[in-house]
PDB file of N, CA and C in Angstrom:
ATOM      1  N   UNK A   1      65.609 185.381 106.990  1.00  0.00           N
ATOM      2  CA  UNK A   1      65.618 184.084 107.668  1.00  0.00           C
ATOM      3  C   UNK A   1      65.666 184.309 109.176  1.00  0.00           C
ATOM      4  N   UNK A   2      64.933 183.694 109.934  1.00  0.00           N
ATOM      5  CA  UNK A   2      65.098 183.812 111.591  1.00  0.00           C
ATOM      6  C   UNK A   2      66.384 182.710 111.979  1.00  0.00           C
ATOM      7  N   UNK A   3      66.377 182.696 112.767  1.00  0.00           N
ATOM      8  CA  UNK A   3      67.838 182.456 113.205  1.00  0.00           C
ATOM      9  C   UNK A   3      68.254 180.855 112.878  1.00  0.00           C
ATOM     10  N   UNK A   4      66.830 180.068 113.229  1.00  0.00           N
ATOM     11  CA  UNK A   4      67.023 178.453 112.670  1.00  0.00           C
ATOM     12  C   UNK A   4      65.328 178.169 111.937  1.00  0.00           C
ATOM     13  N   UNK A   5      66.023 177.455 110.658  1.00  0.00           N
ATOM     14  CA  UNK A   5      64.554 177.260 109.881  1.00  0.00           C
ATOM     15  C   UNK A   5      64.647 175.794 109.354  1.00  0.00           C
ATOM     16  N   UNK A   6      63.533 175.252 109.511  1.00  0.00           N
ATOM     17  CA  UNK A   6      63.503 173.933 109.100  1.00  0.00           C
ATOM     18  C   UNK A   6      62.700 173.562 107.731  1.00  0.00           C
ATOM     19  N   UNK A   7      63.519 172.732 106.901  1.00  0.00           N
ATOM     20  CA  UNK A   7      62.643 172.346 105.722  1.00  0.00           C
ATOM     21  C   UNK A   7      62.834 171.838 105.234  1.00  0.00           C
ATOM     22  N   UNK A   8      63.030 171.020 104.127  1.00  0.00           N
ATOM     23  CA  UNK A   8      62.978 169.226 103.380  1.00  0.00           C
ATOM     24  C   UNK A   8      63.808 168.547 104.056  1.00  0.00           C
ATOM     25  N   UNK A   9      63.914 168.083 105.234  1.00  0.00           N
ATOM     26  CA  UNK A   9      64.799 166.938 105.783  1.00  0.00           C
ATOM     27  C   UNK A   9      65.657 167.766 105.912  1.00  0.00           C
ATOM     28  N   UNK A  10      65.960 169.239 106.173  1.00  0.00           N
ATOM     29  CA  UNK A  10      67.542 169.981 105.994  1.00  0.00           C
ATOM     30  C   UNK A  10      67.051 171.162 107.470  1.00  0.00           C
ATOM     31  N   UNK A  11      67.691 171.253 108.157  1.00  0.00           N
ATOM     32  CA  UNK A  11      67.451 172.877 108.919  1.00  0.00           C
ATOM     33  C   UNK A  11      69.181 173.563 108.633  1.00  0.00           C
ATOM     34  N   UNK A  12      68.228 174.998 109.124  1.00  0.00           N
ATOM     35  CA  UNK A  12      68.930 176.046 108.536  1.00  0.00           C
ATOM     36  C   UNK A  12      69.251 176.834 109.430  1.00  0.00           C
ATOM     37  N   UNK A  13      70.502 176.969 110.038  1.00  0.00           N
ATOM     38  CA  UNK A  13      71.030 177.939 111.167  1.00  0.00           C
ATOM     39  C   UNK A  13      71.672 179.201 110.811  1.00  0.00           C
ATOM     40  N   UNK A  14      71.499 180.605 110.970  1.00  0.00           N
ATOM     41  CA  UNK A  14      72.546 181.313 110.887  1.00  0.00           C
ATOM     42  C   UNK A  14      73.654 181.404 110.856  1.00  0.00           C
ATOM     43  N   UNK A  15      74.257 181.802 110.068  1.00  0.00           N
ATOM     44  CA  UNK A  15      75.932 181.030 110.733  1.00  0.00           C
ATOM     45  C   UNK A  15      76.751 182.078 111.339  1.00  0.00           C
ATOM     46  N   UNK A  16      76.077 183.115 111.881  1.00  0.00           N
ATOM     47  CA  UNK A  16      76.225 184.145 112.862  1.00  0.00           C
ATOM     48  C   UNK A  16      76.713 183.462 114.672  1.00  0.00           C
ATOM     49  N   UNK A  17      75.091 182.558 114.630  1.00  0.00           N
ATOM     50  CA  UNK A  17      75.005 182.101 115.101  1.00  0.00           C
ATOM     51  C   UNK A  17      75.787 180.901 115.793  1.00  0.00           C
ATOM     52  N   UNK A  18      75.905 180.161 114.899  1.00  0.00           N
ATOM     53  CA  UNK A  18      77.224 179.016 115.332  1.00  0.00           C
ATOM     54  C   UNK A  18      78.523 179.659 115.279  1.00  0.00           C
ATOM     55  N   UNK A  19      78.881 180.696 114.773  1.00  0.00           N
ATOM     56  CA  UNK A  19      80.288 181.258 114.790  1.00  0.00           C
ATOM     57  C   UNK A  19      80.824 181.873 116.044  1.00  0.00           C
ATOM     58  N   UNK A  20      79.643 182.275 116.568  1.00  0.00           N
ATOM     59  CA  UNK A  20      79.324 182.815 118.098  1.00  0.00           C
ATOM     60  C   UNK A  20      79.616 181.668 119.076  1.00  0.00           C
ATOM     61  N   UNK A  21      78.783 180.983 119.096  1.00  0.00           N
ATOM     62  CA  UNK A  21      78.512 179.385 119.791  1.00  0.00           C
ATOM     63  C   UNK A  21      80.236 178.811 120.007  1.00  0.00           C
ATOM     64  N   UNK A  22      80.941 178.576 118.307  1.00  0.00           N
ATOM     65  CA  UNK A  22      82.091 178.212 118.744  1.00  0.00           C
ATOM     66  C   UNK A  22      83.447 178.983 118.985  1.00  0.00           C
ATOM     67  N   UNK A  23      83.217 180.288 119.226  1.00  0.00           N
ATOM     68  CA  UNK A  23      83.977 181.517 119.633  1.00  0.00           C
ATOM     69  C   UNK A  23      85.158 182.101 118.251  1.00  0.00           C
ATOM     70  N   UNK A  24      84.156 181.788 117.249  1.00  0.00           N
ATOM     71  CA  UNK A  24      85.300 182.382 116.130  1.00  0.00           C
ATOM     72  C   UNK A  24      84.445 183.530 115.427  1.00  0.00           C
ATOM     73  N   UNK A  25      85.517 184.228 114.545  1.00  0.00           N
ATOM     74  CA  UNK A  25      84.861 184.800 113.768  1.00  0.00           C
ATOM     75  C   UNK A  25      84.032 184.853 112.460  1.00  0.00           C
ATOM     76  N   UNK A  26      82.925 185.144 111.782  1.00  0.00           N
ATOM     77  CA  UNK A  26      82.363 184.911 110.305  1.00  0.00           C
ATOM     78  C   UNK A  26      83.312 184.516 109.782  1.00  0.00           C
ATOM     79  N   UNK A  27      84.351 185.081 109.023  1.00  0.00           N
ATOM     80  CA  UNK A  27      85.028 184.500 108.440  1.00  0.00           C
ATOM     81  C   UNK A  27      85.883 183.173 108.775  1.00  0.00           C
ATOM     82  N   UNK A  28      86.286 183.207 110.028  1.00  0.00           N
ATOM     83  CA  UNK A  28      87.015 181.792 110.284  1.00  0.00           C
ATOM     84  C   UNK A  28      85.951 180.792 109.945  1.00  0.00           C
ATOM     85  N   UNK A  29      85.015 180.848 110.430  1.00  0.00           N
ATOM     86  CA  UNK A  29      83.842 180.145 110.632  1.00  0.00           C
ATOM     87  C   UNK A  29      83.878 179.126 109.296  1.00  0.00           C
ATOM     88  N   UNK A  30      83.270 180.215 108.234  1.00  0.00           N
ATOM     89  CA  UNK A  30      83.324 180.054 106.749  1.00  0.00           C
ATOM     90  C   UNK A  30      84.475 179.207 106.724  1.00  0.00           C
ATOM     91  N   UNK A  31      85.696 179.454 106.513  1.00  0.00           N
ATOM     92  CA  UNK A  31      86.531 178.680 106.322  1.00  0.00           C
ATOM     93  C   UNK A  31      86.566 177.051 106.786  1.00  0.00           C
ATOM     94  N   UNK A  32      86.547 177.199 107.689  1.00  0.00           N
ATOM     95  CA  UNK A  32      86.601 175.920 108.975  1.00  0.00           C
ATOM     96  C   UNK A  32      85.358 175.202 108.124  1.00  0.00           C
ATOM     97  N   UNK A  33      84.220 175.854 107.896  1.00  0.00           N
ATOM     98  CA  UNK A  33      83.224 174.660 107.321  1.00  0.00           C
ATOM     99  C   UNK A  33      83.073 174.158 105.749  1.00  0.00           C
ATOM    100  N   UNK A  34      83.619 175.264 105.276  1.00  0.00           N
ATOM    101  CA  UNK A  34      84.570 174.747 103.970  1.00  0.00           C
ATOM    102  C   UNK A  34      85.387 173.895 103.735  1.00  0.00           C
ATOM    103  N   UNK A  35      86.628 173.651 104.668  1.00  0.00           N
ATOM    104  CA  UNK A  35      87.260 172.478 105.185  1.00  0.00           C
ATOM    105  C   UNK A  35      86.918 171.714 105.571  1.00  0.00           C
ATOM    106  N   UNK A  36      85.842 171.341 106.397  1.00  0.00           N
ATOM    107  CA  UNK A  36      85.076 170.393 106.384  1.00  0.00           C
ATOM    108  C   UNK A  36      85.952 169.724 107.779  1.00  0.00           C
ATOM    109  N   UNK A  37      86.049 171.322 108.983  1.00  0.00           N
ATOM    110  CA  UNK A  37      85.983 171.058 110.038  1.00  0.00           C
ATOM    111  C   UNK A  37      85.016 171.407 111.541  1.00  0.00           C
ATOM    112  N   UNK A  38      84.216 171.796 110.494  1.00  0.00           N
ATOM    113  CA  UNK A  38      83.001 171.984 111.551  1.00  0.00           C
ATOM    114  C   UNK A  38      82.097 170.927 111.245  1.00  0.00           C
ATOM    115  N   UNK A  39      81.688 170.358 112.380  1.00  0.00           N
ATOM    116  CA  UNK A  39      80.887 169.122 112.018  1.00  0.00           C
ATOM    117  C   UNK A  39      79.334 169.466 113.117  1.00  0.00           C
ATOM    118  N   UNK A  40      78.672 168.642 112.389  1.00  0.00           N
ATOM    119  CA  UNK A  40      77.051 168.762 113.525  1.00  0.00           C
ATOM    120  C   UNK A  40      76.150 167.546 113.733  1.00  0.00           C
ATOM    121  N   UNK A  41      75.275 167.806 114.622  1.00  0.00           N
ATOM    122  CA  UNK A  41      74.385 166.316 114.953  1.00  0.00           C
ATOM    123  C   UNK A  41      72.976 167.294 114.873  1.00  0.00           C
ATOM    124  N   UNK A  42      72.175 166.697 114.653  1.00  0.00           N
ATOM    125  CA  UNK A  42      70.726 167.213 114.522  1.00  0.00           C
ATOM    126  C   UNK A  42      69.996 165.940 115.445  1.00  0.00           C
ATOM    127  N   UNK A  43      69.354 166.085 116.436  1.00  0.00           N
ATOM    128  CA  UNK A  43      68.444 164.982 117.151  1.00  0.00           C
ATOM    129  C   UNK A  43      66.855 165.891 116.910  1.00  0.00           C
ATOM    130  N   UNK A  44      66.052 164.917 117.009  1.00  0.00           N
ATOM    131  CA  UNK A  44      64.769 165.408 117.004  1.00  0.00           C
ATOM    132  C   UNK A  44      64.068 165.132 118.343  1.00  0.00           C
ATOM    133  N   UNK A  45      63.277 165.733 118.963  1.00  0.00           N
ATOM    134  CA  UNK A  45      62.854 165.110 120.448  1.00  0.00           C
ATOM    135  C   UNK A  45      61.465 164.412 120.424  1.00  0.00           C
ATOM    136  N   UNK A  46      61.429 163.260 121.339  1.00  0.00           N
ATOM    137  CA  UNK A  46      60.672 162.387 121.076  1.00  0.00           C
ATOM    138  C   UNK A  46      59.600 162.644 122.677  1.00  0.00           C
ATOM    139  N   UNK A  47      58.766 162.117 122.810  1.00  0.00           N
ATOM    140  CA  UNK A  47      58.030 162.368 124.431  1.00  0.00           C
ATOM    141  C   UNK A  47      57.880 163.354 124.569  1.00  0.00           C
ATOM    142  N   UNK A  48      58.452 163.877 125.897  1.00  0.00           N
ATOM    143  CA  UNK A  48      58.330 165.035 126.237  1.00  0.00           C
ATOM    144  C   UNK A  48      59.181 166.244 125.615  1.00  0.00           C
ATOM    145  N   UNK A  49      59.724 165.611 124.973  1.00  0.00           N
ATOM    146  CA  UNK A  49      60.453 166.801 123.865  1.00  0.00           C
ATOM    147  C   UNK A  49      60.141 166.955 122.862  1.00  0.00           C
ATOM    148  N   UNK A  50      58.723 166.343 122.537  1.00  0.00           N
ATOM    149  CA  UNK A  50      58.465 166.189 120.999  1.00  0.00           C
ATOM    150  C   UNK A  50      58.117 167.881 120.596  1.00  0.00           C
ATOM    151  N   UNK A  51      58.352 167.803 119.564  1.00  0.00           N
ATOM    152  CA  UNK A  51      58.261 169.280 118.826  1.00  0.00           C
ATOM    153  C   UNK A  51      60.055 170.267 118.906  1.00  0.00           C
ATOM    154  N   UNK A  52      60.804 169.233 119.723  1.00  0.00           N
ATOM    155  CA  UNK A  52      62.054 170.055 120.051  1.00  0.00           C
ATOM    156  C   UNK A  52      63.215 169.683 119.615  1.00  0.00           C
ATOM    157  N   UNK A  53      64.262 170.262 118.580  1.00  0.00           N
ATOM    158  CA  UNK A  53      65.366 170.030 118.435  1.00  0.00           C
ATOM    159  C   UNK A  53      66.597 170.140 119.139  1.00  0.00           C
ATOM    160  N   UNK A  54      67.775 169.239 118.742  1.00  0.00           N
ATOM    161  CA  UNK A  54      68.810 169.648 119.632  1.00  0.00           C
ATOM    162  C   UNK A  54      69.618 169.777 118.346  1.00  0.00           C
ATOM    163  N   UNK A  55      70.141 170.653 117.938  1.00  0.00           N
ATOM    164  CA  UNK A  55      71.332 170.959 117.304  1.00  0.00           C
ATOM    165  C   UNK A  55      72.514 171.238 118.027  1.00  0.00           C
ATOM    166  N   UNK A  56      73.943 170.017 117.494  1.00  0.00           N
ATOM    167  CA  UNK A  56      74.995 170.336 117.927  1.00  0.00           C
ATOM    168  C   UNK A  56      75.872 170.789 117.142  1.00  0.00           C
ATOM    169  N   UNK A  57      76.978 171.571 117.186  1.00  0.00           N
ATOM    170  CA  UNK A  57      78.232 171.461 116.314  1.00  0.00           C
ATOM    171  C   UNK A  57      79.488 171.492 116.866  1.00  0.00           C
ATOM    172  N   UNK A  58      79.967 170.823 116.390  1.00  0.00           N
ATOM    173  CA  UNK A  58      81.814 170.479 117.175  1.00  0.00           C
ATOM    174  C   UNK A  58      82.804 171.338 115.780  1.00  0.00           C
ATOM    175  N   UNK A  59      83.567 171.800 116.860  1.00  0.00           N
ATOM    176  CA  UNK A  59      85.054 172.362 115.641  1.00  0.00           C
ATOM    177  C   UNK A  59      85.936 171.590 116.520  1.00  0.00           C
ATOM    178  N   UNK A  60      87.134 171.839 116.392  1.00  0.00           N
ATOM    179  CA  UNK A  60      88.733 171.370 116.878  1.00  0.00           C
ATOM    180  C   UNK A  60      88.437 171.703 118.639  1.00  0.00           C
ATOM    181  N   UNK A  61      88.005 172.320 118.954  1.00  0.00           N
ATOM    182  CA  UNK A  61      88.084 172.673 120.502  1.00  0.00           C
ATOM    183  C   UNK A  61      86.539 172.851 121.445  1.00  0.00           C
ATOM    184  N   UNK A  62      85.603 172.826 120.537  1.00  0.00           N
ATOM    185  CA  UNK A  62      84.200 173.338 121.291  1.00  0.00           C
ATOM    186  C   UNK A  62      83.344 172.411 120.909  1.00  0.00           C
ATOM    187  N   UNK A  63      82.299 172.510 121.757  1.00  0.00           N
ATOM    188  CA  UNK A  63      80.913 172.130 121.239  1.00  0.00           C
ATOM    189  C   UNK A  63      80.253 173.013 121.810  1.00  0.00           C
ATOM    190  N   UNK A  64      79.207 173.157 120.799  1.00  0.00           N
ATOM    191  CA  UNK A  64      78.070 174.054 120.715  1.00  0.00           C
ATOM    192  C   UNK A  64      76.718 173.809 120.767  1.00  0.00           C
ATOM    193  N   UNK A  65      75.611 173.662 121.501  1.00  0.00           N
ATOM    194  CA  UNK A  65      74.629 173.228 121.651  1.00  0.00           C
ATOM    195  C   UNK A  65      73.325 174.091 121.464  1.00  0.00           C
ATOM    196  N   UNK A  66      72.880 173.672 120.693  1.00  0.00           N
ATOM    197  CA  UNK A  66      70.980 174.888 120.323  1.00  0.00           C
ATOM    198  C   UNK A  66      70.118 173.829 121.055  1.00  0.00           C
ATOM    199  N   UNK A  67      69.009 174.164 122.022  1.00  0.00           N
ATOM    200  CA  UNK A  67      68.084 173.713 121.778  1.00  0.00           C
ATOM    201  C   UNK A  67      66.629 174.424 121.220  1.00  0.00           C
ATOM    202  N   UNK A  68      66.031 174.255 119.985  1.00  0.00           N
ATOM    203  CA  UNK A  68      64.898 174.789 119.326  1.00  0.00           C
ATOM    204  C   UNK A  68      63.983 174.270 118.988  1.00  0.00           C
ATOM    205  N   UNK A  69      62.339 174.767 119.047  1.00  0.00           N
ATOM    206  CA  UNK A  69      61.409 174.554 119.614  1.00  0.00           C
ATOM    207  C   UNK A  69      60.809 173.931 118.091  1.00  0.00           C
ATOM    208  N   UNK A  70      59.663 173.824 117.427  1.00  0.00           N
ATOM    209  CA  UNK A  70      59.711 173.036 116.146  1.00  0.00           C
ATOM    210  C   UNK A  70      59.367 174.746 115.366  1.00  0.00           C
ATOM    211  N   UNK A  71      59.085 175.536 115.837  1.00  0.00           N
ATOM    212  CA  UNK A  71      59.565 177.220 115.446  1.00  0.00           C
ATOM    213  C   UNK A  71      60.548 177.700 114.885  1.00  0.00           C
ATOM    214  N   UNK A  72      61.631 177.168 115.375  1.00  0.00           N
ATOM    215  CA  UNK A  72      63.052 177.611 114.949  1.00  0.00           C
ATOM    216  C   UNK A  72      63.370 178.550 116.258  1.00  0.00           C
ATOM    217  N   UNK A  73      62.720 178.824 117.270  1.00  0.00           N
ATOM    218  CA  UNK A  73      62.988 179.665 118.393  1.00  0.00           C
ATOM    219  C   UNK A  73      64.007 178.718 119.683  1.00  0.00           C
ATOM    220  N   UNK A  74      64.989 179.879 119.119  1.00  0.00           N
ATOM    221  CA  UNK A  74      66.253 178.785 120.467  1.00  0.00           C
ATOM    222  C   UNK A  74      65.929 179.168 121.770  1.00  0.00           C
ATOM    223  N   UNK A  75      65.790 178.219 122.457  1.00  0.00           N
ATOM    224  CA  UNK A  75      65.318 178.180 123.763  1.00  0.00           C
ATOM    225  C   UNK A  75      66.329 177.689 124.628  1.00  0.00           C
ATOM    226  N   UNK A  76      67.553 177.494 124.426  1.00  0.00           N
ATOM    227  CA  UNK A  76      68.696 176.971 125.203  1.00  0.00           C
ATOM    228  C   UNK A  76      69.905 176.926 124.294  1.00  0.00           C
ATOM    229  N   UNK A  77      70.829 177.990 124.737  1.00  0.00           N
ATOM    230  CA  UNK A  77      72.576 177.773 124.154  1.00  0.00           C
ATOM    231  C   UNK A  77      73.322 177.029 125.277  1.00  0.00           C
ATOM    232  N   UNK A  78      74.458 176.257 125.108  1.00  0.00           N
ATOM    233  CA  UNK A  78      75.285 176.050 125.562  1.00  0.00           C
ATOM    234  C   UNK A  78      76.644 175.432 124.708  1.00  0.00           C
ATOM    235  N   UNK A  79      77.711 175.977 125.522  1.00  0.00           N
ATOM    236  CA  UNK A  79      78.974 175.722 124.618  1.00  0.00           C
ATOM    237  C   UNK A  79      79.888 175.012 125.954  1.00  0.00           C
ATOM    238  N   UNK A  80      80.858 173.909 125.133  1.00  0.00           N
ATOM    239  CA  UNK A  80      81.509 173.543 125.997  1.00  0.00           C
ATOM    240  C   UNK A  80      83.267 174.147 125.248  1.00  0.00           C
ATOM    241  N   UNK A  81      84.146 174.095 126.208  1.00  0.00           N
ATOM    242  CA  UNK A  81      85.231 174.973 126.027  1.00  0.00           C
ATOM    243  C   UNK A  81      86.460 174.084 126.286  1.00  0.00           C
ATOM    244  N   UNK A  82      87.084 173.410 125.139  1.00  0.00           N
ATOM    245  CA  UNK A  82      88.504 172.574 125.817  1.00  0.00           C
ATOM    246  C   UNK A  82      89.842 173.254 125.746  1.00  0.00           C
ATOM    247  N   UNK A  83      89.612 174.780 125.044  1.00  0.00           N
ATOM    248  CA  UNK A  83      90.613 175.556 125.015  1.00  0.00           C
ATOM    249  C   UNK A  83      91.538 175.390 124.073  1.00  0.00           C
ATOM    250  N   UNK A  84      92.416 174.875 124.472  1.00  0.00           N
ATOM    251  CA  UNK A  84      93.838 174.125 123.440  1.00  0.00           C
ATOM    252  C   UNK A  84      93.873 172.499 123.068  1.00  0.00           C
ATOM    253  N   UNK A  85      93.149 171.885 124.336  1.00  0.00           N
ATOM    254  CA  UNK A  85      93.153 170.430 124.043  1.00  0.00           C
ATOM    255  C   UNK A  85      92.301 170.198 122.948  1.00  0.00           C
ATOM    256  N   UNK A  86      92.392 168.517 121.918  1.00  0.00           N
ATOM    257  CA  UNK A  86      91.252 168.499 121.017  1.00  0.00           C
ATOM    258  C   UNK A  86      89.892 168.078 122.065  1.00  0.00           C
ATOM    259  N   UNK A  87      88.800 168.287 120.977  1.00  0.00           N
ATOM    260  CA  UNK A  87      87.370 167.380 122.049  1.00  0.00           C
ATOM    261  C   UNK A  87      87.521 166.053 121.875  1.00  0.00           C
ATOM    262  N   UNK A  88      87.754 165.303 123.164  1.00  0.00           N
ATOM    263  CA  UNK A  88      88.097 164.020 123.081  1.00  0.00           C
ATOM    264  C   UNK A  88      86.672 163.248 122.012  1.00  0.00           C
ATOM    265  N   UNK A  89      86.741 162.092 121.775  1.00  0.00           N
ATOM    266  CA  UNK A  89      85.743 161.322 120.849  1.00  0.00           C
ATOM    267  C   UNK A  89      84.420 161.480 121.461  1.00  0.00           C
ATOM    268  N   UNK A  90      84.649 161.125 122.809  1.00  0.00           N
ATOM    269  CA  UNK A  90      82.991 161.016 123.460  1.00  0.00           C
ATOM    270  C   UNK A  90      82.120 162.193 123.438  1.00  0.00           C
ATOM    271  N   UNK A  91      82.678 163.185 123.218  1.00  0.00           N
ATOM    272  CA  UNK A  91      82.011 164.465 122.749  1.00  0.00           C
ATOM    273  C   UNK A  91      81.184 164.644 121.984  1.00  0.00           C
ATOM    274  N   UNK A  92      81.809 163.894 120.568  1.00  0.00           N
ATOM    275  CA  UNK A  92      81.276 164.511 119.564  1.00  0.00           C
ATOM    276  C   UNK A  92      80.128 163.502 119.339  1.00  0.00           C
ATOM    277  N   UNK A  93      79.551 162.631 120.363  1.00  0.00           N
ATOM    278  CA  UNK A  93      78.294 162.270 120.193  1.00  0.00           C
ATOM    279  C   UNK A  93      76.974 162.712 120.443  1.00  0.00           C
ATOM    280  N   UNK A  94      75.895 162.064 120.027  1.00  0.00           N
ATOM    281  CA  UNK A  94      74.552 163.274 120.370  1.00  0.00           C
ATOM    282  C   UNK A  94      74.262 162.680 121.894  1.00  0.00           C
ATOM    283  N   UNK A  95      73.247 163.172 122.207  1.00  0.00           N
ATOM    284  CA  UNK A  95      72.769 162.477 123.663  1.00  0.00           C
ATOM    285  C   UNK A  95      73.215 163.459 124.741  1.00  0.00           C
TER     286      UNK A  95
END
């Protein structure tokens, strides 16, 4: 699998990848999304972004941002970092 793959209404990220993004390890990772505390937004880009995804994912303290091309080729990481505080609400929206 390359790193993000798209297919029936579902894409498919490494989870190397997002474990990285939100500064934990494989295994925490696993856990945390088992619990059903890693959460995500998928936007599709419209205009001048057409062909481009934005994948997000929020845990307890981060957000994590992909942007990928309709390839699956990430063309932009960014992570935001609240440390100890939670991510306030307005975060965890797309946009």
């Amino acid at each position: 699998m390359t790193q993000v793959e798209f297919g029936d209404d579902a894409v498919e990220v490494d989870a190397t990848v997002i474990a990285e993004g939100l500064g934990m390890t494989l295994p925490v990772f696993r856990e945390e999304m088992q619990a059903g505390r890693i959460t995500s937004v998928v936007e599709r880009g419209v205009d001048t972004d057409l062909g481009r995804h934005r994948l997000t994912f929020f845990s307890a303290h981060r957000r994590f941002r992909l942007i990928v091309d309709q390839h699956g080729l990430i063309l932009k990481r960014s992570a935001l970092d609240f440390s100890e505080a939670s991510l306030p609400a307005s975060v965890h929206r797309g946009g």
